[in-house]
Protein backbone atom coordinates (compact mmCIF):
# COMPACT_ATOMS: atom_id res chain seq x y z
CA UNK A 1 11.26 12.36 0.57
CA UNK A 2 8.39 10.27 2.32
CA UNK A 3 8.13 6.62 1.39
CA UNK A 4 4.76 7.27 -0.71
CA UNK A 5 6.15 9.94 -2.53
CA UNK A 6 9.21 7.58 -3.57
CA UNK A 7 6.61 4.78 -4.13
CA UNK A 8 4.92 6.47 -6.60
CA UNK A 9 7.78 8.10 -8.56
CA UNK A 10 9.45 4.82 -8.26
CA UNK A 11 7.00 3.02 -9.74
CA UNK A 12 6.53 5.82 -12.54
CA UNK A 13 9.98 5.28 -13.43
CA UNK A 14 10.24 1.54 -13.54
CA UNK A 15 7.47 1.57 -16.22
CA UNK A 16 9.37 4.22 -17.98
CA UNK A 17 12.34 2.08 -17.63
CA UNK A 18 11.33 -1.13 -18.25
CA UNK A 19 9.95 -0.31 -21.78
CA UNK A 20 13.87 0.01 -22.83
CA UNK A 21 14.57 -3.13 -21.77
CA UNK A 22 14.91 -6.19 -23.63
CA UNK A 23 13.15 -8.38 -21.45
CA UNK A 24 12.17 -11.78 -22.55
CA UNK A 25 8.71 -13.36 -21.92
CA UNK A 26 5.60 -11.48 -20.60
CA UNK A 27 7.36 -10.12 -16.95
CA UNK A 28 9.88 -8.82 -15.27
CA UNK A 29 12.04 -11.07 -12.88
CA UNK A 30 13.80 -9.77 -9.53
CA UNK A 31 17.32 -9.39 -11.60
CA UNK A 32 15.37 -7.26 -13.78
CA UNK A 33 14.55 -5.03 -10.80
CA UNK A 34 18.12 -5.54 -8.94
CA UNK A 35 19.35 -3.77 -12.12
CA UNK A 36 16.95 -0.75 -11.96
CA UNK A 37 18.01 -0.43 -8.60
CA UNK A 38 21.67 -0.39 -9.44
CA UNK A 39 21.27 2.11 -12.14
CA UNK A 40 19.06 4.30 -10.03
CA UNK A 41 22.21 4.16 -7.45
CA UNK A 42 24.57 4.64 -9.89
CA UNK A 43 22.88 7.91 -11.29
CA UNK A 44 22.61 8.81 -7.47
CA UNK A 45 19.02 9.39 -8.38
CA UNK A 46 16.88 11.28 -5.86
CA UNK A 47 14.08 8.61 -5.98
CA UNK A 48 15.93 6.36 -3.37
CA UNK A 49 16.42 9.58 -1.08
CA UNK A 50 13.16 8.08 1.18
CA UNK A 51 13.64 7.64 4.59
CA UNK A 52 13.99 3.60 4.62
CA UNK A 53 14.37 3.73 8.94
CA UNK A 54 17.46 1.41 8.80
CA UNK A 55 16.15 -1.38 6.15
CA UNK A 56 18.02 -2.02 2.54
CA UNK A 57 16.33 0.35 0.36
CA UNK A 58 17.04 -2.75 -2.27
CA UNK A 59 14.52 -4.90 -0.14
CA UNK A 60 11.97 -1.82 -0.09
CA UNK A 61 11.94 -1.23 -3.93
CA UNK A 62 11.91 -4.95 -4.79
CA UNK A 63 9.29 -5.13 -2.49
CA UNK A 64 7.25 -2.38 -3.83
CA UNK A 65 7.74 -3.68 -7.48
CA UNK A 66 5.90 -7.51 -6.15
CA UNK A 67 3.28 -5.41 -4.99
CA UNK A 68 2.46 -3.37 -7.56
CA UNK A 69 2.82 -6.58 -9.55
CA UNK A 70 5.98 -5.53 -12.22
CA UNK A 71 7.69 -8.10 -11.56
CA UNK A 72 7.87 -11.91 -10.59
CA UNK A 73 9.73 -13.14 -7.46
């Protein structure tokens, strides 16, 4: 799966996700999202099958959770 492709279901997901969460205040924080991530590997969930060319995929979907804004650094 290309990066954009991931991007996009990734970020579809995480708003799926995140609605189950009990999450206090108005946003997300980065342990927030470094427990998506774990459950995503932990489900061995196709989304994180993107070509990441040698970086941690953890640093790439963190990453594209700041930028889409979901969550606070």
């Amino acid at each position: 799966m290309k990066q954009k492709e991931a991007k996009h279901l990734l970020i579809q997901e995480w708003d799926s996700w995140i609605k189950k969460q009990p999450i206090k205040g108005d946003k997300a924080t980065g342990r927030d999202s470094l427990k998506f991530f774990f459950e995503l590997q932990d489900t061995r969930s196709r989304l994180l099958k993107f070509s990441s060319r040698g970086r941690d995929k953890w640093h790439i979907v963190h990453a594209w959770l700041l930028y889409e804004d979901r969550v606070s650094d």
